[in-house]
C-alpha atoms as a PDB file:
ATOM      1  CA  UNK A   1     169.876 133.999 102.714  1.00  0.00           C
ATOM      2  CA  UNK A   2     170.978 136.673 100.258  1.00  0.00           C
ATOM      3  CA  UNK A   3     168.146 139.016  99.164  1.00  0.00           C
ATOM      4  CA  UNK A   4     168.908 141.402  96.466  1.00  0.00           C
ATOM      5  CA  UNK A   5     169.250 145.321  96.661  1.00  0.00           C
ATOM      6  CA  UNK A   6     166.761 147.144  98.980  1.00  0.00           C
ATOM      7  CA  UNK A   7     163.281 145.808  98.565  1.00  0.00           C
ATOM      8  CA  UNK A   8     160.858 145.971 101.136  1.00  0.00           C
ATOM      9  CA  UNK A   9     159.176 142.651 101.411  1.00  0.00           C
ATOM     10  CA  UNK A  10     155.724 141.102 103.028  1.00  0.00           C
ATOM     11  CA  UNK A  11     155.236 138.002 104.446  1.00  0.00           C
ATOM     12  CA  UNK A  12     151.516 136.866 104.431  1.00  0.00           C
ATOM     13  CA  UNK A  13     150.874 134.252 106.863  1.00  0.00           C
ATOM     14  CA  UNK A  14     146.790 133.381 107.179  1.00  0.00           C
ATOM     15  CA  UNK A  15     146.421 131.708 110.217  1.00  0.00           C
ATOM     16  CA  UNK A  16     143.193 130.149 111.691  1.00  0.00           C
ATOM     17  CA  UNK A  17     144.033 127.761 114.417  1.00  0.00           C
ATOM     18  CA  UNK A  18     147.749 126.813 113.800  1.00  0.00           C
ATOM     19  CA  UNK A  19     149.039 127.463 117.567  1.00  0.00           C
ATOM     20  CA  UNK A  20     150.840 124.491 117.320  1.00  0.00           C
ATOM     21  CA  UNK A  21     152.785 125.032 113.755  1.00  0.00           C
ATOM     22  CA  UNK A  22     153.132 128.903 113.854  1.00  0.00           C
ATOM     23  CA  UNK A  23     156.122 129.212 115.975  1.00  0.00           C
ATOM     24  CA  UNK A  24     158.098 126.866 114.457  1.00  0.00           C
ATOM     25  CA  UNK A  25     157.229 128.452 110.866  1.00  0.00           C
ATOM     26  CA  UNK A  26     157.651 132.292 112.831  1.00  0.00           C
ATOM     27  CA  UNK A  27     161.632 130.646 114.030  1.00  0.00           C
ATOM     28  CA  UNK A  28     162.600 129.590 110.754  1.00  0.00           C
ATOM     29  CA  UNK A  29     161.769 132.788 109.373  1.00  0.00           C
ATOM     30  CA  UNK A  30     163.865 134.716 111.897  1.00  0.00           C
ATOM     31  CA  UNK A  31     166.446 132.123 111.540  1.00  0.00           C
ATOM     32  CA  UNK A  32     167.269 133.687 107.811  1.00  0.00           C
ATOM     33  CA  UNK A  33     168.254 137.169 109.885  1.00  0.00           C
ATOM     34  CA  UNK A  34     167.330 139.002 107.028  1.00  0.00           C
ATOM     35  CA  UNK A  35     165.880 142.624 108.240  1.00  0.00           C
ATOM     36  CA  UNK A  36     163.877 142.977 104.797  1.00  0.00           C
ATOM     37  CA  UNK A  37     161.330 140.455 105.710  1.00  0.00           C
ATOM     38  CA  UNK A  38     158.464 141.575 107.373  1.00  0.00           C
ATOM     39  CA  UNK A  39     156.272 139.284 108.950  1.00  0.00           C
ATOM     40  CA  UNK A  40     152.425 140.252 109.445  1.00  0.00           C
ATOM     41  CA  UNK A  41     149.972 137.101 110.515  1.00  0.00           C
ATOM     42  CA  UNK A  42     146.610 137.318 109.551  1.00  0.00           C
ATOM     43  CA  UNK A  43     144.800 135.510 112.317  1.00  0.00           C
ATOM     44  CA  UNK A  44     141.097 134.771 110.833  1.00  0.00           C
ATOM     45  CA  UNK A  45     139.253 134.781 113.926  1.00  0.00           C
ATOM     46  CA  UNK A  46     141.230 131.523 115.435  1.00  0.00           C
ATOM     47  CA  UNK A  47     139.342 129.669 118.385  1.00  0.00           C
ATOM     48  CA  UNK A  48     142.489 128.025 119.889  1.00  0.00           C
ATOM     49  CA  UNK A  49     145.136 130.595 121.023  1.00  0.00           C
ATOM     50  CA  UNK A  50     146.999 131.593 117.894  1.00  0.00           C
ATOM     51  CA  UNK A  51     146.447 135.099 119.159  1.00  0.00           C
ATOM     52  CA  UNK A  52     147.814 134.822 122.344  1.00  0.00           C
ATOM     53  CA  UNK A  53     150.785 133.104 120.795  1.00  0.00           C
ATOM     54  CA  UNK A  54     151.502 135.552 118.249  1.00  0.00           C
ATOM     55  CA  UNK A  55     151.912 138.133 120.953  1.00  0.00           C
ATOM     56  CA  UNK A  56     154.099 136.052 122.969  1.00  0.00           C
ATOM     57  CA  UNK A  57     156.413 135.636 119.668  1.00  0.00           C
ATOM     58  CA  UNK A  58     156.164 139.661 119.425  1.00  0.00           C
ATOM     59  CA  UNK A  59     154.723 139.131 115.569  1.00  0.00           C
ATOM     60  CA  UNK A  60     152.755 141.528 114.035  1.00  0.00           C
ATOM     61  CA  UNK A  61     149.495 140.173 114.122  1.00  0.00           C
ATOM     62  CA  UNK A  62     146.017 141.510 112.443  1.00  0.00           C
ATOM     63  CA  UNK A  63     143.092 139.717 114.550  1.00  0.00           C
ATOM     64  CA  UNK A  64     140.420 139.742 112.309  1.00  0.00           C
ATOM     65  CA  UNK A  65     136.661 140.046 114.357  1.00  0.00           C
ATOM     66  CA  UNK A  66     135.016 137.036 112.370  1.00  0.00           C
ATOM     67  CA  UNK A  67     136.265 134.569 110.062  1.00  0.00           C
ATOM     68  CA  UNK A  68     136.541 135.619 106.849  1.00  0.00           C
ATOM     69  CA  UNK A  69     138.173 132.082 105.240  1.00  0.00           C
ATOM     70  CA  UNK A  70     141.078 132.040 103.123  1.00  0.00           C
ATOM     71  CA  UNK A  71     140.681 134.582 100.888  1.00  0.00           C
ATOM     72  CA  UNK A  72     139.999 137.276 102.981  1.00  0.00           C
ATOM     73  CA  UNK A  73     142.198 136.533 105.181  1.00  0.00           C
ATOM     74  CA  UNK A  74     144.877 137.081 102.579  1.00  0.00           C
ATOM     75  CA  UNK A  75     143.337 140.059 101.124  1.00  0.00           C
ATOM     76  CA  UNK A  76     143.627 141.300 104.507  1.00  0.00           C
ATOM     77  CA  UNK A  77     147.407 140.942 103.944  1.00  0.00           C
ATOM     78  CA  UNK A  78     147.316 142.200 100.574  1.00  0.00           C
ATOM     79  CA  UNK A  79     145.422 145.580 101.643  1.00  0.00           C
ATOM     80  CA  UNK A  80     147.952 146.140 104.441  1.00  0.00           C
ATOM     81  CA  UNK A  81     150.744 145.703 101.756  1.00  0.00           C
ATOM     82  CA  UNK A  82     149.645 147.686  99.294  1.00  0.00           C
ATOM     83  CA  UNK A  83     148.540 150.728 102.126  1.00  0.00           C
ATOM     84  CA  UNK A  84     151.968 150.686 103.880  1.00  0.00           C
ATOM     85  CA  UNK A  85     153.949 150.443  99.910  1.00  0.00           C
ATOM     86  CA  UNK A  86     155.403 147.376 100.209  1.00  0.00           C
ATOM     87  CA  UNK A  87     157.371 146.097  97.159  1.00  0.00           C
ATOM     88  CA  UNK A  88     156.825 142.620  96.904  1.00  0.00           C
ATOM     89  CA  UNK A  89     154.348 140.755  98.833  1.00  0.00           C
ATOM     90  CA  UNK A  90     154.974 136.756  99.608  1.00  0.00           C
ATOM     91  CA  UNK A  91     152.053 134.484 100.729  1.00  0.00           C
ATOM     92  CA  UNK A  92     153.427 131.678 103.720  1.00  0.00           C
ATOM     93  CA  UNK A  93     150.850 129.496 105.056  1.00  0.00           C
ATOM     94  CA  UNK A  94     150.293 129.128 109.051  1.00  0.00           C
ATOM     95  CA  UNK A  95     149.943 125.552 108.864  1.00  0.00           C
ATOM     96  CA  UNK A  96     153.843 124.791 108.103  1.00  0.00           C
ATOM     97  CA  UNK A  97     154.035 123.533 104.551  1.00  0.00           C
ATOM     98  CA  UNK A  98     156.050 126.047 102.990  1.00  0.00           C
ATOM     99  CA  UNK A  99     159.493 126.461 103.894  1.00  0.00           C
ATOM    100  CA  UNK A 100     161.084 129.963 104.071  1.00  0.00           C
ATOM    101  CA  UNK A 101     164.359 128.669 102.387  1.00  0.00           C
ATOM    102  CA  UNK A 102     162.740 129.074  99.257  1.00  0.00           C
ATOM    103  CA  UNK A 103     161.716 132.394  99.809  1.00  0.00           C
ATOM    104  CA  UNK A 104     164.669 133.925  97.909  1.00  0.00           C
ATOM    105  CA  UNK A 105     164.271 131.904  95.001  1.00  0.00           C
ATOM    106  CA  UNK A 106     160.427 132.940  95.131  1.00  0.00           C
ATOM    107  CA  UNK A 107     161.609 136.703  94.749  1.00  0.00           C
ATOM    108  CA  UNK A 108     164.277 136.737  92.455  1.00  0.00           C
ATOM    109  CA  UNK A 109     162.333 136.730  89.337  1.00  0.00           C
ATOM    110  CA  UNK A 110     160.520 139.578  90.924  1.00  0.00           C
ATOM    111  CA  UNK A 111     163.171 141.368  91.387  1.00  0.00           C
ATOM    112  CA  UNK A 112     164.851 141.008  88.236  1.00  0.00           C
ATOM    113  CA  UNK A 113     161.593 141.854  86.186  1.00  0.00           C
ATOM    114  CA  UNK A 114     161.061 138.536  84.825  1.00  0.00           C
ATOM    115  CA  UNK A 115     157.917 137.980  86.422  1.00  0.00           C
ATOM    116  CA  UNK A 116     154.553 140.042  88.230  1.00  0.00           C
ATOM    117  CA  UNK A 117     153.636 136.976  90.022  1.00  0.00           C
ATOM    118  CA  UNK A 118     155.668 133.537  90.850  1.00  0.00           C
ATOM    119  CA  UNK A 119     154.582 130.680  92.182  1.00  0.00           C
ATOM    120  CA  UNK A 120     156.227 127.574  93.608  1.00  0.00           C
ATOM    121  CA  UNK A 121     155.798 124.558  92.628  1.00  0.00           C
ATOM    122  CA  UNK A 122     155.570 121.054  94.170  1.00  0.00           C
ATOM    123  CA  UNK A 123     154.947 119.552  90.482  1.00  0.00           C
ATOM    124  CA  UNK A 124     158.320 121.013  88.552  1.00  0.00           C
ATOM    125  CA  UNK A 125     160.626 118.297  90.381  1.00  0.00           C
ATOM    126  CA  UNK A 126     158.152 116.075  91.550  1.00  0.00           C
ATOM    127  CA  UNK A 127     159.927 116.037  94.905  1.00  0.00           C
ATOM    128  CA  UNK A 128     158.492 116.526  98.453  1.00  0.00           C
ATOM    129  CA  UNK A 129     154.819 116.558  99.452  1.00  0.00           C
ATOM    130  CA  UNK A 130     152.376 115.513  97.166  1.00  0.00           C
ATOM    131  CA  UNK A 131     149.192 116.229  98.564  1.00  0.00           C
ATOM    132  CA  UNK A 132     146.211 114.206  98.753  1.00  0.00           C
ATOM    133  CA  UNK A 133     144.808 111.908  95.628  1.00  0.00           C
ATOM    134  CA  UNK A 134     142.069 114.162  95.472  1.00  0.00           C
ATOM    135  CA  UNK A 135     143.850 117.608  95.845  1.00  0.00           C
ATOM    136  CA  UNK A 136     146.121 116.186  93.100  1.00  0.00           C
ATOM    137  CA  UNK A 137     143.294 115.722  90.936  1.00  0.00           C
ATOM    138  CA  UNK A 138     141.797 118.881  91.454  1.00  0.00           C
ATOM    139  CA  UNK A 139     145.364 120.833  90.509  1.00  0.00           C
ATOM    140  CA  UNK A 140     145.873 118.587  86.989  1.00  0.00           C
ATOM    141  CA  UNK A 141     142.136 119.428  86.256  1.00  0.00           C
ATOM    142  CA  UNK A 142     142.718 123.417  87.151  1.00  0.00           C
ATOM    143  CA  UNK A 143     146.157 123.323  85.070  1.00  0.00           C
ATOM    144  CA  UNK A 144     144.012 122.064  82.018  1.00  0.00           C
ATOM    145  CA  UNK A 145     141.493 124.558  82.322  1.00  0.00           C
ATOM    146  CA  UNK A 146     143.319 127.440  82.819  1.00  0.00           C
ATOM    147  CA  UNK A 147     145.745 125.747  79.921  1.00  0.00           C
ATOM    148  CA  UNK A 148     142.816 125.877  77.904  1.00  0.00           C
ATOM    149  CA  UNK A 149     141.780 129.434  78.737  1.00  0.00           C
ATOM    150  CA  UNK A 150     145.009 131.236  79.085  1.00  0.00           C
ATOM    151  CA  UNK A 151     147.807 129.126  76.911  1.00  0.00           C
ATOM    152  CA  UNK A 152     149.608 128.886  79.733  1.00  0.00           C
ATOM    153  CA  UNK A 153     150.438 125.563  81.708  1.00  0.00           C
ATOM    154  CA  UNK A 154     150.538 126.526  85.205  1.00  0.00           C
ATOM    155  CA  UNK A 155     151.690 122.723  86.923  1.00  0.00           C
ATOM    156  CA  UNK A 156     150.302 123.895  90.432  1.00  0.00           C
ATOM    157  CA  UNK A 157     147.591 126.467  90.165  1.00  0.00           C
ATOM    158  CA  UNK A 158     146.258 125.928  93.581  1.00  0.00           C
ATOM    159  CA  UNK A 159     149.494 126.961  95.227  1.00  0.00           C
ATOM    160  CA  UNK A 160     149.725 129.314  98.057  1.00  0.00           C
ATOM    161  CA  UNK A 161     153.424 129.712  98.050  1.00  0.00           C
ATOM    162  CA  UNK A 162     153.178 132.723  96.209  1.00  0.00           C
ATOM    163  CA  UNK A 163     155.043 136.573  95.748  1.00  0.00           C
ATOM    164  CA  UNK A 164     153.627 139.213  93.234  1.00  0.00           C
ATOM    165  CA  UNK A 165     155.410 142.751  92.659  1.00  0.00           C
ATOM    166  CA  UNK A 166     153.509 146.231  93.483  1.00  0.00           C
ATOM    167  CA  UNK A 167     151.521 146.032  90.545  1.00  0.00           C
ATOM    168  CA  UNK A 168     149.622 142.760  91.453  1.00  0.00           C
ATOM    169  CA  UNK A 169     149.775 144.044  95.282  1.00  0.00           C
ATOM    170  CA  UNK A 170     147.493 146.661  94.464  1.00  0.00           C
ATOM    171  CA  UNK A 171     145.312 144.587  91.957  1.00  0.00           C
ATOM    172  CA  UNK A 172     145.248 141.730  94.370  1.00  0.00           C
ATOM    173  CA  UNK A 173     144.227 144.476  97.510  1.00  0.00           C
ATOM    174  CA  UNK A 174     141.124 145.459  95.227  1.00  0.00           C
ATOM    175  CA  UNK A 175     139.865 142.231  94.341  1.00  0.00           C
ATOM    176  CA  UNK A 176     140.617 138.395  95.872  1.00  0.00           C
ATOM    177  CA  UNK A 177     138.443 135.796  95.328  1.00  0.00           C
ATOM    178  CA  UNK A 178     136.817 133.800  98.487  1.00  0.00           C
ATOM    179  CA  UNK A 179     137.275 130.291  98.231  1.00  0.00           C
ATOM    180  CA  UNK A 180     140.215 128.428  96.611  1.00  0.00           C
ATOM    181  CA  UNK A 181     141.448 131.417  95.298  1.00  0.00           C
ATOM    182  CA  UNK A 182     144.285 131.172  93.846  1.00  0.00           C
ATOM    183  CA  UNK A 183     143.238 129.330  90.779  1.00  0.00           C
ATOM    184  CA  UNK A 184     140.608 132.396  89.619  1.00  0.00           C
ATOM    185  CA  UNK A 185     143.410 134.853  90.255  1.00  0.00           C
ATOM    186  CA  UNK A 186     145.612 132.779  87.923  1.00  0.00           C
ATOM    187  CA  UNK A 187     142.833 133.238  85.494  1.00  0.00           C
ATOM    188  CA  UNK A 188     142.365 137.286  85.854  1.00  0.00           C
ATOM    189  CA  UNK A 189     146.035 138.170  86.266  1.00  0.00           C
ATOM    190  CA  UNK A 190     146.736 136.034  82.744  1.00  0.00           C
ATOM    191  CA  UNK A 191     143.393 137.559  81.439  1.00  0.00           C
ATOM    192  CA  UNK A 192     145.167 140.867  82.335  1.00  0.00           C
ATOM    193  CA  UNK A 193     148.399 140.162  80.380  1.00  0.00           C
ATOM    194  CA  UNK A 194     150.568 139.694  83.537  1.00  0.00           C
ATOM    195  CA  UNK A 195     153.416 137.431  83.533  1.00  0.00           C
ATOM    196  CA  UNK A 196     153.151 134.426  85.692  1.00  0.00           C
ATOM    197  CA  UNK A 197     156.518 132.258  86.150  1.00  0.00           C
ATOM    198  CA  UNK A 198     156.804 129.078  88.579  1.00  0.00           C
ATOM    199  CA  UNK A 199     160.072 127.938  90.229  1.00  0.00           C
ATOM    200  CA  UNK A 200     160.458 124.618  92.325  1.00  0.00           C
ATOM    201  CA  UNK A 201     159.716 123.955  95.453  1.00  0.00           C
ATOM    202  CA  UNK A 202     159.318 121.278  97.514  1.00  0.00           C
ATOM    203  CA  UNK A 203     156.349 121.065 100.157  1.00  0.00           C
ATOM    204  CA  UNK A 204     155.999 119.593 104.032  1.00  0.00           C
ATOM    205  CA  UNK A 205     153.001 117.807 104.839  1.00  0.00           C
ATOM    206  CA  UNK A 206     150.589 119.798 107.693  1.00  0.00           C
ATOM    207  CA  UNK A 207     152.920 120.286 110.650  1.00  0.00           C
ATOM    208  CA  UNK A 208     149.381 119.776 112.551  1.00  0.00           C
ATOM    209  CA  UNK A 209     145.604 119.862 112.305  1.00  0.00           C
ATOM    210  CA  UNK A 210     144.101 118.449 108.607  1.00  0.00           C
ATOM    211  CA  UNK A 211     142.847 120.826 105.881  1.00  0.00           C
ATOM    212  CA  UNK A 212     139.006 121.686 105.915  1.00  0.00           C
ATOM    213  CA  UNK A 213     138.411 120.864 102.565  1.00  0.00           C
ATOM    214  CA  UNK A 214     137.144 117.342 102.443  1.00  0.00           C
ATOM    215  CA  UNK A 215     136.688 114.874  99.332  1.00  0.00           C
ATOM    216  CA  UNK A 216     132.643 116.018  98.961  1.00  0.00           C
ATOM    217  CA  UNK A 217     134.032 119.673  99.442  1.00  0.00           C
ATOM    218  CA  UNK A 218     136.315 119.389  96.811  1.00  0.00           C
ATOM    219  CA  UNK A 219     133.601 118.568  94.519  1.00  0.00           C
ATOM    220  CA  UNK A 220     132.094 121.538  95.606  1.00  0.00           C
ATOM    221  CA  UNK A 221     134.990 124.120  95.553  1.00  0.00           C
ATOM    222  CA  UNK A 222     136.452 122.941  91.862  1.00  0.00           C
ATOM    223  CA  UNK A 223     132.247 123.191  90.552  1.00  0.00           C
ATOM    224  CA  UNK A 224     132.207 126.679  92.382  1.00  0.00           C
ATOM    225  CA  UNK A 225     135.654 127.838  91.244  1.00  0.00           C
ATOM    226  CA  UNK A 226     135.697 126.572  87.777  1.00  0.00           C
ATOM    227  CA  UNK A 227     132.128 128.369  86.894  1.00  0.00           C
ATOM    228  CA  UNK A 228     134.299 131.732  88.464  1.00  0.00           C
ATOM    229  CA  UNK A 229     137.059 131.010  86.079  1.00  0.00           C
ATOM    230  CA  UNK A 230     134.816 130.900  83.193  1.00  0.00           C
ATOM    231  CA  UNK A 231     132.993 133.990  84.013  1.00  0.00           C
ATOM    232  CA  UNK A 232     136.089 135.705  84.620  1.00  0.00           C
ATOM    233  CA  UNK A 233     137.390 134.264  81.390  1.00  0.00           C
ATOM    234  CA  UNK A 234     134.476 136.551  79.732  1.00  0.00           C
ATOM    235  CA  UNK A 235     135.041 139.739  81.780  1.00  0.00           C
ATOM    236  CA  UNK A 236     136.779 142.761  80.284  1.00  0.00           C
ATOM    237  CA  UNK A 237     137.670 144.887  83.435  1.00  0.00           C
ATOM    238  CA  UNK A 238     139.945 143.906  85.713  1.00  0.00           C
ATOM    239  CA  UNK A 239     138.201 144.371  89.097  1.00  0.00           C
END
């Protein structure tokens, strides 16, 4: 893996109860020998031993106290990036679907000012993990909306396969929504006049475990997240 000039780079990885898919995701990452990516696990208050294992792999590790869910478990990340000046900041998730290969095609555009935030995307070649029927219709109902709101399609706007640049680091370490974030900070970064790109990706399914979010929670989350869109939609501040 060849990553260009001198950046110093952060890999997110929120963790809550992935002992058995972290250390294969923690190998690969080591297996690209690349000494500008720096690994930092965010374990959210995990009941199995996640912690234990991430000191065993010799990872840096925040243990949060209580479970803060997804979001602030990657703000968490996003705060230690933007304290310790890191230039680019890449989310991973702990549960195995996103491989590292793609993590230099995730930075480029970063690094060659064509983007503040890029996204991959399981939806640009079609190829790869799906997701689930309802997960699927939840992302073609977000790209409309935000579509709608921003003029911008974004194909997979619940992807957490994510890197941002310094500016969105420090936005991002401010303010992160709670659940199913990354949808509302789609909408706030565009409402912002930051430039969004997507690249291709393709996804594995859960090395382990299932997702929490069930069918009646989706209902839930996209009612929840899409009034938090349109309020944001309204705002004039950024945070």
């Amino acid at each position: 893996m060849i990553i260009i000039n001198s950046k110093r780079i952060l890999l997110i990885i929120p963790a809550y109860n992935e002992e058995r898919s972290l250390e294969k995701l923690i190998s690969s990452i080591r297996e690209l020998n690349n000494s500008q990516l720096n690994i930092l696990v965010i374990n959210d208050c995990s009941s199995d031993s996640t912690a234990a294992l991430c000191e065993t792999l010799n990872v840096p590790t925040v243990n949060l106290p209580c479970n803060l869910g997804i979001g602030g478990a990657v703000q968490t990340g996003y705060k230690y990036a933007f304290y310790n000046k890191f230039d680019i900041a890449v989310q991973v998730d702990g549960d195995g679907q996103h491989n590292p290969e793609y993590l230099e095609n995730l930075v480029k555009p970063l690094i060659n000012n064509e983007a503040d935030l890029v996204i991959g995307s399981r939806y640009i070649n079609k190829e790869g993990f799906q997701s689930s029927f309802m997960r699927r219709v939840g992302i073609i109902y977000f790209s409309k909306m935000l579509r709608a709101l921003t003029g911008q399609w974004i194909t997979d706007p619940t992807s957490g396969f994510r890197a941002c640049n310094k500016k969105v680091i420090e936005v991002f370490s401010k303010r992160y929504p709670v659940d199913y974030p990354e949808p509302e900070s789609i909408m706030y970064l565009k409402r912002n006049n930051f430039c969004i790109k997507e690249i291709p990706v393709n996804m594995e399914a859960r090395l382990e475990g299932k997702s929490s979010i069930t069918s009646l929670k989706s209902i839930y989350y996209m009612t929840k997240v899409s009034l938090a869109i349109l309020i944001d939609r309204l705002r004039n501040q950024i945070v």
